[in-house]
C-alpha atoms as a PDB file:
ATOM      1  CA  UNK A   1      98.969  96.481 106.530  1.00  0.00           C
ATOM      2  CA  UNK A   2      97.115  93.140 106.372  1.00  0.00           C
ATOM      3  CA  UNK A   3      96.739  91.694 102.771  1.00  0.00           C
ATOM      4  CA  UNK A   4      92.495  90.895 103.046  1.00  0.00           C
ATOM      5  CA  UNK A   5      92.249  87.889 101.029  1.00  0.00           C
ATOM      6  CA  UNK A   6      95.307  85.956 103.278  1.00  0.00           C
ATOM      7  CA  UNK A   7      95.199  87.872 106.479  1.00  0.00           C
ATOM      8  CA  UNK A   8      99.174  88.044 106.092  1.00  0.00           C
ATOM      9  CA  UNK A   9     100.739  91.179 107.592  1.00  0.00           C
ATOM     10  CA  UNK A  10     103.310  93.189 104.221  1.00  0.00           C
ATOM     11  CA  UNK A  11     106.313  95.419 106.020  1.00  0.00           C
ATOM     12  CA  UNK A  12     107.527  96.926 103.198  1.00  0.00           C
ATOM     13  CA  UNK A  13     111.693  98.474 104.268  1.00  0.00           C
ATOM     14  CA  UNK A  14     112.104  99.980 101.248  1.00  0.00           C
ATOM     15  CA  UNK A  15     112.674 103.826 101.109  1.00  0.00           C
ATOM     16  CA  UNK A  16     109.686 106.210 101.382  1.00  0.00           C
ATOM     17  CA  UNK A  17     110.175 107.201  97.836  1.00  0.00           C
ATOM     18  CA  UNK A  18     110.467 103.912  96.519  1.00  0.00           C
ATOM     19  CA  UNK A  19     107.515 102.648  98.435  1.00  0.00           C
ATOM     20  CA  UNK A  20     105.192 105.558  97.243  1.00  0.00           C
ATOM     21  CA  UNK A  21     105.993 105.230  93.827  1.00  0.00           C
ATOM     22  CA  UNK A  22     104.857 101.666  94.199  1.00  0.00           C
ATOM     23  CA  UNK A  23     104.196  99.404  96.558  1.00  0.00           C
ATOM     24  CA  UNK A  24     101.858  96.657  97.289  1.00  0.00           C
ATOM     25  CA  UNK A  25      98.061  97.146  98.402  1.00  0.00           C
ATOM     26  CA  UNK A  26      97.492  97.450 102.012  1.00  0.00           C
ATOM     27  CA  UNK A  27     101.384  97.059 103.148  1.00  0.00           C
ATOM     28  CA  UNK A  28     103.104  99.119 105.509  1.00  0.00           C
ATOM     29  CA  UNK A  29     106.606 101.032 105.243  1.00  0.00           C
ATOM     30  CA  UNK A  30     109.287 101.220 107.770  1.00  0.00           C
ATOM     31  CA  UNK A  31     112.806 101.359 106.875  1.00  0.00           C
ATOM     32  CA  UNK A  32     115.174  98.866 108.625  1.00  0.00           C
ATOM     33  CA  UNK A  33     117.413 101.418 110.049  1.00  0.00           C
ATOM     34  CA  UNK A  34     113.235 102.890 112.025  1.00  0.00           C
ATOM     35  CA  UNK A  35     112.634  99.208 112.695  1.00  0.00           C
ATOM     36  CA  UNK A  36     114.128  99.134 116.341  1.00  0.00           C
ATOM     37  CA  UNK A  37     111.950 102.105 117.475  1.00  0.00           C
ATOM     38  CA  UNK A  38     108.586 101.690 115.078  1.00  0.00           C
ATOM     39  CA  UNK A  39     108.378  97.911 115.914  1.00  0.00           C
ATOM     40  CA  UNK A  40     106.011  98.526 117.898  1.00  0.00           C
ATOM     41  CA  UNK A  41     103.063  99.353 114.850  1.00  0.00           C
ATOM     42  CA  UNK A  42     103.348  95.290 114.399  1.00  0.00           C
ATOM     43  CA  UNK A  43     102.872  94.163 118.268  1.00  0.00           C
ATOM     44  CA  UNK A  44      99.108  93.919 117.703  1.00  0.00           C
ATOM     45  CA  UNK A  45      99.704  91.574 114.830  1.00  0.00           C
ATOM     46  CA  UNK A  46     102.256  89.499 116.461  1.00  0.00           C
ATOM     47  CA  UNK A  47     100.348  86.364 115.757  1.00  0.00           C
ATOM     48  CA  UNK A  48      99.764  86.834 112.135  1.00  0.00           C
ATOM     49  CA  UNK A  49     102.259  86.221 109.598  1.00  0.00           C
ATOM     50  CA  UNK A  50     104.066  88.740 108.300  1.00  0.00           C
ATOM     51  CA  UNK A  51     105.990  88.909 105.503  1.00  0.00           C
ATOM     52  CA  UNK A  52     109.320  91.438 105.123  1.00  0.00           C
ATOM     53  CA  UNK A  53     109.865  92.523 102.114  1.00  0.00           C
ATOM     54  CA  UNK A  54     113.114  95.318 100.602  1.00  0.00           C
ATOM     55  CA  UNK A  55     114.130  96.067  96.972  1.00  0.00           C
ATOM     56  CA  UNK A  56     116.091  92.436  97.197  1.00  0.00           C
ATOM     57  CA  UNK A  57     115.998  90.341 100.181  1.00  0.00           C
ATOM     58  CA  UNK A  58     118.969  91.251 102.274  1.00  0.00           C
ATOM     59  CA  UNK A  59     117.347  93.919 104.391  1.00  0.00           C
ATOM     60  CA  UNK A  60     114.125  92.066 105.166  1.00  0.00           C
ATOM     61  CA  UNK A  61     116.050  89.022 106.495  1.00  0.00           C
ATOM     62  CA  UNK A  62     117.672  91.458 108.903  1.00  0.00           C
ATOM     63  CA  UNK A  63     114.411  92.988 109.852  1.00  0.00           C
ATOM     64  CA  UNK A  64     112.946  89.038 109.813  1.00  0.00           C
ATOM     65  CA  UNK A  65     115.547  88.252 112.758  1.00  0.00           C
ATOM     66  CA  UNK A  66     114.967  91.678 114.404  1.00  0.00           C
ATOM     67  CA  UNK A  67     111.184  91.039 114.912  1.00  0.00           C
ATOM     68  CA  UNK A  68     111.917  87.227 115.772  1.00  0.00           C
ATOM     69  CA  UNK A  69     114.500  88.805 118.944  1.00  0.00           C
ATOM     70  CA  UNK A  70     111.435  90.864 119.926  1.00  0.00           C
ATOM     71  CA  UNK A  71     108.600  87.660 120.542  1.00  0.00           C
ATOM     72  CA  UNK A  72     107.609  87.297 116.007  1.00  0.00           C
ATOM     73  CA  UNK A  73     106.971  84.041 115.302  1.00  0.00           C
ATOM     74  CA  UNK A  74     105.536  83.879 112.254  1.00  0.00           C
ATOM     75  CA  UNK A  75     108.536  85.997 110.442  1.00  0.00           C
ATOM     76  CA  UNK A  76     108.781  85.672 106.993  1.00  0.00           C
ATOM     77  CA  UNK A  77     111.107  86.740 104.299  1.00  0.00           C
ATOM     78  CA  UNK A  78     110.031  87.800 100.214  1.00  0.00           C
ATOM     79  CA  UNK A  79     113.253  85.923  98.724  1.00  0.00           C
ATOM     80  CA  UNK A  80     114.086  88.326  95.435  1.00  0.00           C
ATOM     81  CA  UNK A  81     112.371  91.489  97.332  1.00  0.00           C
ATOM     82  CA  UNK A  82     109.694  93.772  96.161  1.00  0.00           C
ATOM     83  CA  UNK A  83     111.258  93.511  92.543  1.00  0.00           C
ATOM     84  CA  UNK A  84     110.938  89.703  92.326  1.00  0.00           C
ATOM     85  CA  UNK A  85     107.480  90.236  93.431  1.00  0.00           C
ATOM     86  CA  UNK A  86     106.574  92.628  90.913  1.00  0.00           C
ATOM     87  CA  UNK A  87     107.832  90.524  87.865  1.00  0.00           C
ATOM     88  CA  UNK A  88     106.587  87.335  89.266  1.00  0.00           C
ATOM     89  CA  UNK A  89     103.251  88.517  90.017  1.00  0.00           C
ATOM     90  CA  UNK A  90     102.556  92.213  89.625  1.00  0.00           C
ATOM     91  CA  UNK A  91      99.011  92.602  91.181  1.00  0.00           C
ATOM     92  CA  UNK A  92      97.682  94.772  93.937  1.00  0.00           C
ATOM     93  CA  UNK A  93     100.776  96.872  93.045  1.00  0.00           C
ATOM     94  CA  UNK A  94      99.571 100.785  93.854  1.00  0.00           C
ATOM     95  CA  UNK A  95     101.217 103.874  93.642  1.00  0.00           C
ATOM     96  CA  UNK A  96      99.399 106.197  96.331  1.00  0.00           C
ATOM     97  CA  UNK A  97     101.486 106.399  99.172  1.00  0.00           C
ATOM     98  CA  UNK A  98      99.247 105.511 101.892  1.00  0.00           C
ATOM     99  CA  UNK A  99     100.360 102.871 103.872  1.00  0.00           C
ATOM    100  CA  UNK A 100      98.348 101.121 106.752  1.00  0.00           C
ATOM    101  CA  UNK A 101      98.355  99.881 110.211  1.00  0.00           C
END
């Protein structure tokens, strides 16, 4: 869940399928519509940033001013989504499924 190199915390909102197909290194999934009951897996990062990310941007400015209701600060949202990040940048992009906490 926490990118090593910035210390920044990745939610990833996309679909399961989508995010083990690809998704990138060390991020965690939770869908937006889980978000209000699995919230919770972020509380012990609460002072990190973290950055929402979807396949666009829409749903991870909704989950960006869910977590800032519940005490985040450091909220952030990946303007263009997981797709922007991929053509913009494309590393640390794997496709095993195993996201952390």
């Amino acid at each position: 869940m926490i990118d090593g190199k910035s210390g920044i915390v990745i939610l990833d909102l996309r679909p399961p399928g989508a995010f083990q197909a690809e998704h990138i290194e060390g991020s965690v999934n939770i869908q937006l519509k889980d978000l209000p009951s699995h919230y919770q897996r972020l509380e012990k990062h609460k002072d990190r940033d973290i950055l929402c990310l979807c396949s666009g941007s829409v749903q991870s400015a909704y989950a960006m001013a869910y977590l800032y209701t519940r005490g985040f600060r450091k909220v952030h949202n990946l303007s263009g989504g997981f797709s922007r990040y991929k053509n913009d940048v494309g590393e640390r992009i794997v496709t095993d499924g195993a996201g952390r906490d």
